[in-house]
N, C-alpha and C. Protein backbone atom coordinates (compact mmCIF):
# COMPACT_ATOMS: atom_id res chain seq x y z
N UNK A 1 62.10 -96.97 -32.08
CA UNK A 1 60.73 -96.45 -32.20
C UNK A 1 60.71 -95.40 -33.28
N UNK A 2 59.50 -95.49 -34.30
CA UNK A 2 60.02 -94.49 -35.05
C UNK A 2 59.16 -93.32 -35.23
N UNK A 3 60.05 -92.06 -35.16
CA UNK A 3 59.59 -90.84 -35.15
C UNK A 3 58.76 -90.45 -36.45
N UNK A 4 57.86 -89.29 -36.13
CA UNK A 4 56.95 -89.23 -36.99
C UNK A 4 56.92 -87.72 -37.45
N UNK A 5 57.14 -86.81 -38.39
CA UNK A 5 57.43 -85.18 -38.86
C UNK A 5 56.04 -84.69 -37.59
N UNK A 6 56.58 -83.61 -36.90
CA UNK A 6 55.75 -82.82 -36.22
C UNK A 6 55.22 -82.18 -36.64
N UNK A 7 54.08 -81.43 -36.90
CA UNK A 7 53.16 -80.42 -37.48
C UNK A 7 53.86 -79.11 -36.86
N UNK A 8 54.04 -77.67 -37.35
CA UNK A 8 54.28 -76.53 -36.75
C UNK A 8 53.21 -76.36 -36.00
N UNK A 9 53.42 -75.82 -34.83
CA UNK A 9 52.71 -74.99 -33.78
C UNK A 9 51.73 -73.96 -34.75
N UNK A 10 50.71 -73.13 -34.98
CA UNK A 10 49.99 -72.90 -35.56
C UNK A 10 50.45 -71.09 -34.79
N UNK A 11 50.08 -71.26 -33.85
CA UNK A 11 50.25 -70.66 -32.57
C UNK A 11 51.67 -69.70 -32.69
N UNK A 12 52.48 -70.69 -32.92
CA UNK A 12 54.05 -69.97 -33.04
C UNK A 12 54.32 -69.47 -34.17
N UNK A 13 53.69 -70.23 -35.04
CA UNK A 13 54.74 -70.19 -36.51
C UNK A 13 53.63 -69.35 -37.27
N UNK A 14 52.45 -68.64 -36.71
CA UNK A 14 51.78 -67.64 -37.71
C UNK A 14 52.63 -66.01 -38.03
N UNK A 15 52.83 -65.59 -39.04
CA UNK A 15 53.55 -64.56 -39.45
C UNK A 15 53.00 -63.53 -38.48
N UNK A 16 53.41 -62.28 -38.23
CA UNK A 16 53.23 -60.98 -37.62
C UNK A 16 52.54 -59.91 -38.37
N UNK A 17 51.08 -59.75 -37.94
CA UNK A 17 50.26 -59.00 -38.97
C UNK A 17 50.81 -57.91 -39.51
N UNK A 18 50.44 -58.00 -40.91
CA UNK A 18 51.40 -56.58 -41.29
C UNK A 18 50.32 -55.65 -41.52
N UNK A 19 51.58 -54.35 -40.91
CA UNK A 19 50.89 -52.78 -40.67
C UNK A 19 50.39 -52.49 -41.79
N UNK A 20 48.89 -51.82 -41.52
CA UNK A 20 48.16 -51.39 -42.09
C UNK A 20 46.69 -53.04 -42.94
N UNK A 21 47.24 -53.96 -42.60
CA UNK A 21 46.04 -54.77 -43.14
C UNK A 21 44.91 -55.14 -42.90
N UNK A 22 44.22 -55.57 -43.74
CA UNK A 22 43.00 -54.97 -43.09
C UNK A 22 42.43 -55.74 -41.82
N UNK A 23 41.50 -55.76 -41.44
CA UNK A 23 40.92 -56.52 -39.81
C UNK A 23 40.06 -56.78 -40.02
N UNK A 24 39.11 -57.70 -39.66
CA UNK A 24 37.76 -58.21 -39.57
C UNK A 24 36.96 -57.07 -39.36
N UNK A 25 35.88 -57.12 -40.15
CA UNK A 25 34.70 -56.37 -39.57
C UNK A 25 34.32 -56.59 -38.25
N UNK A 26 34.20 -55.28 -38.11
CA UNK A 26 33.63 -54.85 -36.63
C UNK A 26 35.02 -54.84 -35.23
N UNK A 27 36.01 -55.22 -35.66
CA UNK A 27 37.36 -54.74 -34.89
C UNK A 27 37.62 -53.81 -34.49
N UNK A 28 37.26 -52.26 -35.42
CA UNK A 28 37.57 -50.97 -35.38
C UNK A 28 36.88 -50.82 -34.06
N UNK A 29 35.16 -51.28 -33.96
CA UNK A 29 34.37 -50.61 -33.18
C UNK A 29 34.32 -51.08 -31.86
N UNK A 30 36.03 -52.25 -31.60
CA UNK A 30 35.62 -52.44 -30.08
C UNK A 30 36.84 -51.86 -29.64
N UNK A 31 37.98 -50.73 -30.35
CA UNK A 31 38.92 -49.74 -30.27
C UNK A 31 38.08 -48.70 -29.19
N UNK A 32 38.74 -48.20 -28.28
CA UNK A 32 38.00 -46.42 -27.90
C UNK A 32 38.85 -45.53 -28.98
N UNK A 33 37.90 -44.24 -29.11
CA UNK A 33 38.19 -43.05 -29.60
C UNK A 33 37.82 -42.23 -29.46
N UNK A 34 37.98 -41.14 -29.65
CA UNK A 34 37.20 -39.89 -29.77
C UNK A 34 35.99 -39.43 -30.02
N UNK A 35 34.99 -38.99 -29.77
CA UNK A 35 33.42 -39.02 -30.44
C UNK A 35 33.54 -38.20 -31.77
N UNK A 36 32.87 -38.08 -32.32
CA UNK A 36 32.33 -37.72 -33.73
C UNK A 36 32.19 -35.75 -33.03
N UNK A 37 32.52 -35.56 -33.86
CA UNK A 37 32.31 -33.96 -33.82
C UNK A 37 31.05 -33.55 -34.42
N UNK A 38 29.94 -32.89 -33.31
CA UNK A 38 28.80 -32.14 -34.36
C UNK A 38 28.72 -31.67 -35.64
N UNK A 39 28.42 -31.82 -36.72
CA UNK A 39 28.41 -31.14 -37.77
C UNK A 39 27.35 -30.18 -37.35
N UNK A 40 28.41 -28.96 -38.07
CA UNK A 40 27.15 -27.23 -37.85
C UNK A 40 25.82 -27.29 -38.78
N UNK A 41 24.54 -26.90 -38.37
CA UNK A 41 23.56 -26.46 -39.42
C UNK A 41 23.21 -25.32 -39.57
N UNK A 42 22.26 -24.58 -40.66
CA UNK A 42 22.07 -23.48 -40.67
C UNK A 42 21.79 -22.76 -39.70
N UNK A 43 21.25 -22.83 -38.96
CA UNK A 43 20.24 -22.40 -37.77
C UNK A 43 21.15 -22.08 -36.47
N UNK A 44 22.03 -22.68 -36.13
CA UNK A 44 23.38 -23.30 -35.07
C UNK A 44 24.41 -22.83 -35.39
N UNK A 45 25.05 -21.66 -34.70
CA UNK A 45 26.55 -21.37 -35.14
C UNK A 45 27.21 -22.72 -34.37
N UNK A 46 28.19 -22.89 -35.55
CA UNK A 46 29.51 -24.02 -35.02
C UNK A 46 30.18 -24.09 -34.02
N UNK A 47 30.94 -24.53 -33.32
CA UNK A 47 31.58 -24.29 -32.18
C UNK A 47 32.97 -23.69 -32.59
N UNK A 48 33.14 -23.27 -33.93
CA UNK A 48 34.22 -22.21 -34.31
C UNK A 48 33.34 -20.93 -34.70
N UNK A 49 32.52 -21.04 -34.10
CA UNK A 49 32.18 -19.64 -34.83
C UNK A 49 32.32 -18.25 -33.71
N UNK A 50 31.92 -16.72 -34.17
CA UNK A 50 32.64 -16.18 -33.17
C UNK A 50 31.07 -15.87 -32.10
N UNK A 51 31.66 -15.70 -30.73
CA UNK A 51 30.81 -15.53 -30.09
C UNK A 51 29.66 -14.29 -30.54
N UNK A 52 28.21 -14.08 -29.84
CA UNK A 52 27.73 -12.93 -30.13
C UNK A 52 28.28 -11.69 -29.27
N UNK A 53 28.02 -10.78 -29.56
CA UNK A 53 28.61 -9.37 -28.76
C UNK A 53 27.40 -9.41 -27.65
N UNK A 54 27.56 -8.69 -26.57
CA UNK A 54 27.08 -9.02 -24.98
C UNK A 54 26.34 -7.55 -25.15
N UNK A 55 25.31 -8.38 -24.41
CA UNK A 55 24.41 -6.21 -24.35
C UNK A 55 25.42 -5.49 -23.63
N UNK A 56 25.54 -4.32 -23.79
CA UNK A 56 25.81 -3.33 -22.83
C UNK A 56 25.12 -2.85 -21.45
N UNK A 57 24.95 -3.37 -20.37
CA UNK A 57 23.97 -3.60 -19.23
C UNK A 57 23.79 -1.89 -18.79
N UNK A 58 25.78 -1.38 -18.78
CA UNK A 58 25.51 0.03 -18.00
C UNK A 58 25.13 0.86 -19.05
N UNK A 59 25.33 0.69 -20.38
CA UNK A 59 24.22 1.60 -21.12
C UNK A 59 22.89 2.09 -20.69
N UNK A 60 22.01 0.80 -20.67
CA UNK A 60 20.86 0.49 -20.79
C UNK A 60 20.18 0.98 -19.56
N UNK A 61 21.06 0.95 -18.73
CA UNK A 61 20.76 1.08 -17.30
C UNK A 61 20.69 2.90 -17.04
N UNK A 62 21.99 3.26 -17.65
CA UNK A 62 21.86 4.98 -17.75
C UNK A 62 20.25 5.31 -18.23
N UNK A 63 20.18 5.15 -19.82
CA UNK A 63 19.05 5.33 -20.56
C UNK A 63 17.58 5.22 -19.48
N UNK A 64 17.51 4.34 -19.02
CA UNK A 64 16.98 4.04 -17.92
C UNK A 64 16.53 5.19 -17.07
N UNK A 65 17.71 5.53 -16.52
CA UNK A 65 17.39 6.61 -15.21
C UNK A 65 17.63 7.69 -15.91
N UNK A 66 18.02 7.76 -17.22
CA UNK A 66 17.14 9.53 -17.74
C UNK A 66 16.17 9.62 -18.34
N UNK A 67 15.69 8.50 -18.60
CA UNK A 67 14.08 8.36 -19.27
C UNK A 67 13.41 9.19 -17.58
N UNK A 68 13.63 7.99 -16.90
CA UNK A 68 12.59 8.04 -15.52
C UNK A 68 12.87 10.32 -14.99
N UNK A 69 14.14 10.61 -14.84
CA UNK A 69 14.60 11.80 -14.48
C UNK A 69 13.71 12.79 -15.70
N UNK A 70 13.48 12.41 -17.08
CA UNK A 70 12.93 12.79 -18.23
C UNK A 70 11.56 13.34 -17.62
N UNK A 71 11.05 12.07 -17.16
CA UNK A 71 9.64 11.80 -16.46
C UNK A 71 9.13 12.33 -15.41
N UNK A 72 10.10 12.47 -14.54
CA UNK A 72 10.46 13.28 -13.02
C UNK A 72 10.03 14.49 -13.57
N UNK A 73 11.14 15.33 -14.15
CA UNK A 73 11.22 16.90 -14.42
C UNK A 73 9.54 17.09 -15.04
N UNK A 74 8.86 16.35 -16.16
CA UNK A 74 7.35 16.88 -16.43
C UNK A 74 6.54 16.91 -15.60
N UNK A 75 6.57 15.98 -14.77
CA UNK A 75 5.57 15.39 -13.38
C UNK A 75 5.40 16.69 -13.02
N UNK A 76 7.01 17.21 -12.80
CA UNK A 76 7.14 18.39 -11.14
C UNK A 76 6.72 19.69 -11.86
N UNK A 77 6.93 20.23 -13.61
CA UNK A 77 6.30 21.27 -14.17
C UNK A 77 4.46 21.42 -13.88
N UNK A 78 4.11 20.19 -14.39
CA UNK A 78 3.13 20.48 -13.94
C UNK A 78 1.92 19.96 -12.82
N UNK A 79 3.08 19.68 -11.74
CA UNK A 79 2.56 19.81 -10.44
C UNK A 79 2.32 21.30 -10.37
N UNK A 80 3.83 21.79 -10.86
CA UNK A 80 3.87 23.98 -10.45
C UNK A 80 2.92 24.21 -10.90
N UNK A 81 2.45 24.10 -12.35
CA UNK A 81 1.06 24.64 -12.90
C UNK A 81 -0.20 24.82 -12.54
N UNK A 82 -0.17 23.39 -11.86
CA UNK A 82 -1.57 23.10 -11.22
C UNK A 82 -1.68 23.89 -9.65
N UNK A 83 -0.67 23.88 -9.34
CA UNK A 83 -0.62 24.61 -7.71
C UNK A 83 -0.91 26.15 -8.05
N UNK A 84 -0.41 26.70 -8.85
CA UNK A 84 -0.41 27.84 -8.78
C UNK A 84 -1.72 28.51 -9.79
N UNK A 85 -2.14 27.81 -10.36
CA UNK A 85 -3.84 27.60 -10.81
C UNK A 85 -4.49 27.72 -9.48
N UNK A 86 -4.44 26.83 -8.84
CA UNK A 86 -5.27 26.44 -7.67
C UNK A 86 -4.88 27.43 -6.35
N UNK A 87 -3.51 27.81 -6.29
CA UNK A 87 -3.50 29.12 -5.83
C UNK A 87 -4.45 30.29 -5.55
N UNK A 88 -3.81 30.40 -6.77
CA UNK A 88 -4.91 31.98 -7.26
C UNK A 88 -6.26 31.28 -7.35
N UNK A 89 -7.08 30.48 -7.06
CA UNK A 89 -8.46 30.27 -7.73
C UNK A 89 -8.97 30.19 -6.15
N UNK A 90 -7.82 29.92 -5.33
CA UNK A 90 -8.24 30.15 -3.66
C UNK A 90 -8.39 31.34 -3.57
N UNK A 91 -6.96 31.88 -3.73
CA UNK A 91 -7.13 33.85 -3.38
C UNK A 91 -8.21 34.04 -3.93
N UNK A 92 -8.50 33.62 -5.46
CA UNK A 92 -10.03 34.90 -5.33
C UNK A 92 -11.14 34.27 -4.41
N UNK A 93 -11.29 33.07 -4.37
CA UNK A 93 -12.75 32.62 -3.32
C UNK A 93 -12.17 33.23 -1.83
N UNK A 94 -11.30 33.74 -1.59
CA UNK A 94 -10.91 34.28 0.20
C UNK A 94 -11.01 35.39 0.15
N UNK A 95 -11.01 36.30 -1.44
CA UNK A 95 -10.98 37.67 -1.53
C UNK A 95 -12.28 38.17 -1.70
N UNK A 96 -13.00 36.97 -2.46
CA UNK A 96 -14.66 37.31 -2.70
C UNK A 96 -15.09 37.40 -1.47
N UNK A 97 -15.04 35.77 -0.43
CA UNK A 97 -15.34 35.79 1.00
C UNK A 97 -15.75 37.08 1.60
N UNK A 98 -14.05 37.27 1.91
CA UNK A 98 -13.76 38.67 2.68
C UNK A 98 -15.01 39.80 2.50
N UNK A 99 -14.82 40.41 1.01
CA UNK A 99 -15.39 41.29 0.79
C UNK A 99 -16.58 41.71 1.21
N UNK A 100 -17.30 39.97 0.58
CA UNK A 100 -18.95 39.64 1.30
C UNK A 100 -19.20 40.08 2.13
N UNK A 101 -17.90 39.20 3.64
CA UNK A 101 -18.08 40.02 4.73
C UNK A 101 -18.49 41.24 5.03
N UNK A 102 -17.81 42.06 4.48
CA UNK A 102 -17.43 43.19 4.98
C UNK A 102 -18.41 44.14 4.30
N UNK A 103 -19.83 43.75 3.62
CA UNK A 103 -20.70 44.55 2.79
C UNK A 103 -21.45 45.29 3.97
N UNK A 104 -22.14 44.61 4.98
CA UNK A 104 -22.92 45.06 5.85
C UNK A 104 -22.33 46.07 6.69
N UNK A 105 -21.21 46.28 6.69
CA UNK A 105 -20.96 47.43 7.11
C UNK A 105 -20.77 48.45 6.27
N UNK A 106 -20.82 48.13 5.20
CA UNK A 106 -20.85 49.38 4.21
C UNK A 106 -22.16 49.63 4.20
N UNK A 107 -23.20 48.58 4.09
CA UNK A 107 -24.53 49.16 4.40
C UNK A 107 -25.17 49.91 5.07
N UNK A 108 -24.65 49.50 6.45
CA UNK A 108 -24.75 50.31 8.24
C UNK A 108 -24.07 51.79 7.98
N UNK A 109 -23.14 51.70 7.07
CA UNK A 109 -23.00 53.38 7.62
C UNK A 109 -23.60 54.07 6.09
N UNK A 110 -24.09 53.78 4.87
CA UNK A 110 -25.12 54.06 3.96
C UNK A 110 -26.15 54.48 4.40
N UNK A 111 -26.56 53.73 5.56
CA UNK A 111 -27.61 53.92 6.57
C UNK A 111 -27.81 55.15 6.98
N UNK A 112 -26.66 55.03 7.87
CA UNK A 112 -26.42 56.26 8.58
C UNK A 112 -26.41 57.42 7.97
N UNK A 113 -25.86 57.66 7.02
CA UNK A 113 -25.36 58.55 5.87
C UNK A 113 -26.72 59.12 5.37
N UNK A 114 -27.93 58.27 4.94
CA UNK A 114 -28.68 58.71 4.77
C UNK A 114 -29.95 59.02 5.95
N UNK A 115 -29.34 58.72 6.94
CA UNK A 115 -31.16 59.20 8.11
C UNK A 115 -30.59 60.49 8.39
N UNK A 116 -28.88 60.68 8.44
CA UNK A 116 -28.74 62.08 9.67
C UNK A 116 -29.26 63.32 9.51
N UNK A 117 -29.79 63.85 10.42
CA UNK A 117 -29.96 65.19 10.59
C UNK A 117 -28.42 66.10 10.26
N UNK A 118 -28.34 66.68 9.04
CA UNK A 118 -26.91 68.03 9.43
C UNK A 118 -27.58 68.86 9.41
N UNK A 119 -27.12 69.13 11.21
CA UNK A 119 -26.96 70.36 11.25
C UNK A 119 -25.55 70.82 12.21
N UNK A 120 -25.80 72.10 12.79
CA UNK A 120 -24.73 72.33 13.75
C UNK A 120 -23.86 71.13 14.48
N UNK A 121 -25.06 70.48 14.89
CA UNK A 121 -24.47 69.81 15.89
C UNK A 121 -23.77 68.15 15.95
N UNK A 122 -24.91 67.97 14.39
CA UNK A 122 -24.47 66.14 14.27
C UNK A 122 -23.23 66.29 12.64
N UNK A 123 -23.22 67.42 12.38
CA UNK A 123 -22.26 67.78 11.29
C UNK A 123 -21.00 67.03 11.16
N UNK A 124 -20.02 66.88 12.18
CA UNK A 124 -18.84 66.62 12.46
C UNK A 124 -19.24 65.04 12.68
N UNK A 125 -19.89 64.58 13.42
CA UNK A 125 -20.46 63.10 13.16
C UNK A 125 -20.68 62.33 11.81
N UNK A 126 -21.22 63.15 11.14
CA UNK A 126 -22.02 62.98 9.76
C UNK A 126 -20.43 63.25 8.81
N UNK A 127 -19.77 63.69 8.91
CA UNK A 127 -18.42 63.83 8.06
C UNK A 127 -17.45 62.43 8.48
N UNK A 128 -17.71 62.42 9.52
CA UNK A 128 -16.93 61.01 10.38
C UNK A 128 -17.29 60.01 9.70
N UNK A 129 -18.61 59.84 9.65
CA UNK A 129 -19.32 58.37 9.02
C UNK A 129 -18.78 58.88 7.59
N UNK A 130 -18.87 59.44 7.12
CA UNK A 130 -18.57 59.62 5.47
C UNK A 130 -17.32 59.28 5.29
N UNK A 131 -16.32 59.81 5.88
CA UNK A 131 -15.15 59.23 5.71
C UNK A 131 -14.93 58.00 5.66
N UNK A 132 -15.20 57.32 6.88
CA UNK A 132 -14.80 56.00 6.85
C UNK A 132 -16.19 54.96 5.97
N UNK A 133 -17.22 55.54 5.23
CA UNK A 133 -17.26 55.19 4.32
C UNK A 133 -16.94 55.01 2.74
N UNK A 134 -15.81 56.65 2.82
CA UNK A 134 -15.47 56.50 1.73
C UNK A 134 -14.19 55.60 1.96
N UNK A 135 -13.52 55.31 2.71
CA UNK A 135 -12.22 54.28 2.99
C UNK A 135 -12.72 52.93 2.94
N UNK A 136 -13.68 52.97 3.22
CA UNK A 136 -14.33 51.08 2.96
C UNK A 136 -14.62 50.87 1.72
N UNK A 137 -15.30 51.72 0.75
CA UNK A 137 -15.30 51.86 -0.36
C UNK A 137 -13.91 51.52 -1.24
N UNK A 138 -13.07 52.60 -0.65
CA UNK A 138 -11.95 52.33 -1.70
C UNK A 138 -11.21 50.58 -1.39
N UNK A 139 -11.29 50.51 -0.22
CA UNK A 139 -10.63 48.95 0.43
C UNK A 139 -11.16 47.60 -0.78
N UNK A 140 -12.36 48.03 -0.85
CA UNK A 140 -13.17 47.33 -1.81
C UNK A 140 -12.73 47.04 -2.86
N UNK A 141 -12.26 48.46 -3.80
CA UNK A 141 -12.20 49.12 -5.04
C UNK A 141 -10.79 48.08 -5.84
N UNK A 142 -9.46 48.44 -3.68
CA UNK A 142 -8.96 48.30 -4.48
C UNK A 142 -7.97 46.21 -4.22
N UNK A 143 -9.43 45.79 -3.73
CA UNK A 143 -9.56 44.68 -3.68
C UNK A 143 -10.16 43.88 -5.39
N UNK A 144 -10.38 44.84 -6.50
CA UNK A 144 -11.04 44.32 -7.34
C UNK A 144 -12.53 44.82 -7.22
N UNK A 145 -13.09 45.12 -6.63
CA UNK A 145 -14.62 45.05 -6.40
C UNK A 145 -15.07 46.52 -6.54
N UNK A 146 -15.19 47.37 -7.60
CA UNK A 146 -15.74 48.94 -7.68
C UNK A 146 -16.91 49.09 -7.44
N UNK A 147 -17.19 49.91 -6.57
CA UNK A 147 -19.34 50.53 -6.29
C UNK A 147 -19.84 50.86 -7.47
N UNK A 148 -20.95 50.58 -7.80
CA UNK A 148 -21.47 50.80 -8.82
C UNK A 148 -22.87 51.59 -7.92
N UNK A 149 -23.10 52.97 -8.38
CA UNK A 149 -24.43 53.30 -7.66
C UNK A 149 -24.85 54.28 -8.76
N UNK A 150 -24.61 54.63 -9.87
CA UNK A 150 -24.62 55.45 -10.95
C UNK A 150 -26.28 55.80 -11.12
N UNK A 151 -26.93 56.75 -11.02
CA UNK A 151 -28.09 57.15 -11.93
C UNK A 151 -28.15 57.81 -12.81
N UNK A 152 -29.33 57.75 -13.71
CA UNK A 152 -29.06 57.96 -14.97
C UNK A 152 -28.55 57.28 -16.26
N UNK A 153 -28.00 56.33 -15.77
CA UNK A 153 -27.92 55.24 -16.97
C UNK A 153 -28.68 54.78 -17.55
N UNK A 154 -28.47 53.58 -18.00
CA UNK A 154 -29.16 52.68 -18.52
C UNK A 154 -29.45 51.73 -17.67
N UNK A 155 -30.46 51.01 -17.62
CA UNK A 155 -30.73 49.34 -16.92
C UNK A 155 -29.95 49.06 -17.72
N UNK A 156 -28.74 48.09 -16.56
CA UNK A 156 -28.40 46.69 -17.23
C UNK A 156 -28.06 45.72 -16.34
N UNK A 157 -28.99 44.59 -17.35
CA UNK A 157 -29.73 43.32 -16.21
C UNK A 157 -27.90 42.63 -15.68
N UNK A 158 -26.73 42.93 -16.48
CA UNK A 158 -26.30 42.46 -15.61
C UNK A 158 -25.06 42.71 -14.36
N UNK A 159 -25.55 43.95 -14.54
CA UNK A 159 -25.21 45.13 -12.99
C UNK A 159 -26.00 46.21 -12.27
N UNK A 160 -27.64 45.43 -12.60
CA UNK A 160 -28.67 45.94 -11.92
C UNK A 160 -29.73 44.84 -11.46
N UNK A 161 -30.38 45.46 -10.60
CA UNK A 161 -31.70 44.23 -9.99
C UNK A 161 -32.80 45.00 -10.01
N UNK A 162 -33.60 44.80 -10.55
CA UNK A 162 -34.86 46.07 -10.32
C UNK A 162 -35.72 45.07 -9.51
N UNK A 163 -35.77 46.72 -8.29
CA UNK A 163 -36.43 46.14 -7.18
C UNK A 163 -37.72 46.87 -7.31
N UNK A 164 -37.64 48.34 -7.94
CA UNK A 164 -39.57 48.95 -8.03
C UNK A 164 -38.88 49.96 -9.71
N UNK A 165 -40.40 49.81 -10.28
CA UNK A 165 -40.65 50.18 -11.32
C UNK A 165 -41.67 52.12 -11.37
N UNK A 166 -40.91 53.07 -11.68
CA UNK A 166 -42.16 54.38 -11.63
C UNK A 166 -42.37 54.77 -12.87
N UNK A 167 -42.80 55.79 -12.67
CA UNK A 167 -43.58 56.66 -14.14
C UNK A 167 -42.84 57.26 -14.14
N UNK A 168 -42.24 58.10 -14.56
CA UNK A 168 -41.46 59.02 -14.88
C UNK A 168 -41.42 60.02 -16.04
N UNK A 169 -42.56 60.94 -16.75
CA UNK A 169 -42.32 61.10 -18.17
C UNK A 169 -41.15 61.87 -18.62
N UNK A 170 -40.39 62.73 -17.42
CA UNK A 170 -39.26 63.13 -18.08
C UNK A 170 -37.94 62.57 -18.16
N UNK A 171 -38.33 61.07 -17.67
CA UNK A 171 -36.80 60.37 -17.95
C UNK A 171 -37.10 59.22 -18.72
N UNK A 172 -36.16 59.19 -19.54
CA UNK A 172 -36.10 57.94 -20.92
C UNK A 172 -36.54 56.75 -20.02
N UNK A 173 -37.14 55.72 -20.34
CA UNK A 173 -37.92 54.51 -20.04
C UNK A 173 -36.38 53.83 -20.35
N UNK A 174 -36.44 52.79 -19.27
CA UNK A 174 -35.69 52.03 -18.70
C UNK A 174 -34.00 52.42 -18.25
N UNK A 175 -34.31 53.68 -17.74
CA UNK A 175 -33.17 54.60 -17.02
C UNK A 175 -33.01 54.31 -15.69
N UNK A 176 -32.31 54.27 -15.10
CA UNK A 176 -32.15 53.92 -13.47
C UNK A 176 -32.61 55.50 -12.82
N UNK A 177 -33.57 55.45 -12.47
CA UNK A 177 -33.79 56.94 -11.57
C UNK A 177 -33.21 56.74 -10.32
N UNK A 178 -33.08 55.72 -9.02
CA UNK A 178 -32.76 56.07 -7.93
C UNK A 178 -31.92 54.31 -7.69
N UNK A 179 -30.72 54.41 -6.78
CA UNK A 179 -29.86 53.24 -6.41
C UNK A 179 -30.30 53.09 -4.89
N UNK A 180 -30.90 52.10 -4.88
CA UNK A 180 -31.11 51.51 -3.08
C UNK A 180 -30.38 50.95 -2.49
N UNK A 181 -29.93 50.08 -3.19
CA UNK A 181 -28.14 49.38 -2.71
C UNK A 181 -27.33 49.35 -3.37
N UNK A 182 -25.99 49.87 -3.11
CA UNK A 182 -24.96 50.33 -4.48
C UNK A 182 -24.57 48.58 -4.33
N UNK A 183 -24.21 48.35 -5.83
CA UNK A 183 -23.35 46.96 -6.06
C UNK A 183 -22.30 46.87 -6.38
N UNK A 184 -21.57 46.40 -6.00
CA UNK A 184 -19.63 46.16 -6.10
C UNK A 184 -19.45 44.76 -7.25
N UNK A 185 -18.62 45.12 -7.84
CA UNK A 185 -17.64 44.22 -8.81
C UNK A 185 -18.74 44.17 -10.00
N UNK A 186 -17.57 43.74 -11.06
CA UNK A 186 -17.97 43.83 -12.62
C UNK A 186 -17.77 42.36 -12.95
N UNK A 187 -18.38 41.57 -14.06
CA UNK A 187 -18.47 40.20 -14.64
C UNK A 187 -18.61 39.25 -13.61
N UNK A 188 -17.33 38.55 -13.91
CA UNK A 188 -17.36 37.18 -13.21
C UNK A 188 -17.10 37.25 -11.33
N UNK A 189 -16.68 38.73 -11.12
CA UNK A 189 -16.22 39.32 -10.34
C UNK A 189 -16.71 40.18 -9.14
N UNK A 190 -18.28 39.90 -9.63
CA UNK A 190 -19.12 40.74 -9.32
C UNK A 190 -19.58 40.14 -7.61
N UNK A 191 -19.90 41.13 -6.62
CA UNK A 191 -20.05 40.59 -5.17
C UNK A 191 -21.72 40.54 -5.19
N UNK A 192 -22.35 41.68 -5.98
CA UNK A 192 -23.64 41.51 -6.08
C UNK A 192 -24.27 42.93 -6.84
N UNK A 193 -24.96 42.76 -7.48
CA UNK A 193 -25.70 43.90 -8.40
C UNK A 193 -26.18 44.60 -7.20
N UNK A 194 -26.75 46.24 -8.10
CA UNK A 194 -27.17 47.39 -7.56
C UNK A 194 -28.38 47.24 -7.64
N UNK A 195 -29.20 47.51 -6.76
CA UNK A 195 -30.30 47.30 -6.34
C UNK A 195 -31.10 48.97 -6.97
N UNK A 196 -31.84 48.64 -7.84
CA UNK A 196 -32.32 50.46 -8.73
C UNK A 196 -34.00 49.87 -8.38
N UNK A 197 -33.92 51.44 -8.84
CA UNK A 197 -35.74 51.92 -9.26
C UNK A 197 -35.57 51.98 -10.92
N UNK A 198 -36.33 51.71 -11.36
CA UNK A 198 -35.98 52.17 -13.24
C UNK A 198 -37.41 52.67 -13.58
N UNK A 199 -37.08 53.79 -14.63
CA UNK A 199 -38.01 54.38 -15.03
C UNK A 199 -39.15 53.32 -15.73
N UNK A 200 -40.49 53.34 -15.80
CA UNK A 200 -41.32 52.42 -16.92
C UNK A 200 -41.22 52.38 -17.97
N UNK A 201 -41.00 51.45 -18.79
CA UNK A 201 -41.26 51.36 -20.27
C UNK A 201 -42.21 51.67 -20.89
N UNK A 202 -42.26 52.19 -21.81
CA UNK A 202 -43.79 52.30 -22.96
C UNK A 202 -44.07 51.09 -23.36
């Protein structure tokens, strides 16, 4: 029977690809690898670049509570200011008060002072009341509030009240000839004007 030359195996007898040649398109891309590295842009630090510097938290935080302590200490100055304004603006309305009070009895013994009989007998009475009018007086005085009962001055409208008007030709026109109720305190201070007679004007 006669034999016939065999063809090589295709299979067996193909050479062993040599390193580095090239491969069909699209071979590379059914390989795994590595992904592609971001390229940096302007805007985007790189992932080599250096980190930013970190706030300082306990700085910020001090600054903080001496601003507010800053804020504290003015508050409490002039809280003091205002209290002690308002203080004193009480004392004088409790000192004016008071005083008010205490006019009608300076009146009551003015009173007195002027109806008594001195003589022998109501003398020592009549020195009694004087005294303790001149001690209410000074209590007054030295509360701020001075008597004003002066004659002979001048009218002035604003530590006098004219309550009656006379003739008078030997005293200068608009002179206080006689005080009916003495008045305590000066300006803003004043408890109430003196109650006069004033000579007439021409």
């Amino acid at each position: 029977m006669p034999s016939y030359p065999q063809e090589p195996d295709r299979a067996t007898s193909a050479e062993p690809a040599l390193e580095g040649a090239a491969r069909p398109p699209g071979e590379d891309s059914r390989q795994p690898g590595p992904p592609p590295r971001p390229q940096a842009t302007n805007d985007e630090p790189g992932p080599d670049a250096a980190p930013a510097p970190a706030v300082d938290q306990h700085t910020a935080a001090m600054q903080e509570l001496e601003d507010r302590w800053r804020r504290a200490l003015a508050d409490l100055d002039n809280l003091r200011k205002r209290h002690a304004r308002e203080l004193e603006r009480e004392r004088t309305v409790e000192r004016s008060r008071t005083a008010a009070a205490f006019l009608p009895v300076l009146d009551n013994l003015e009173l007195a002072l002027a109806h008594a009989d001195v003589d022998a007998d109501s003398g020592a009475v009549v020195e009694g009341i004087r005294a303790v009018r001149d001690q209410a007086v000074n209590v007054l005085e030295l509360l701020g509030y001075p008597r004003h009962a002066e004659t002979g001055v001048a009218f002035d409208p604003a530590r006098h009240e004219v309550v009656s008007v006379v003739d008078d030709p030997d005293v200068e026109p608009g002179t206080v000839v006689q005080v009916l109720r003495p008045g305590y305190g000066d300006g803003d201070r004043q408890l109430r004007p003196a109650s006069v007679t004033v000579a007439k004007l021409e």
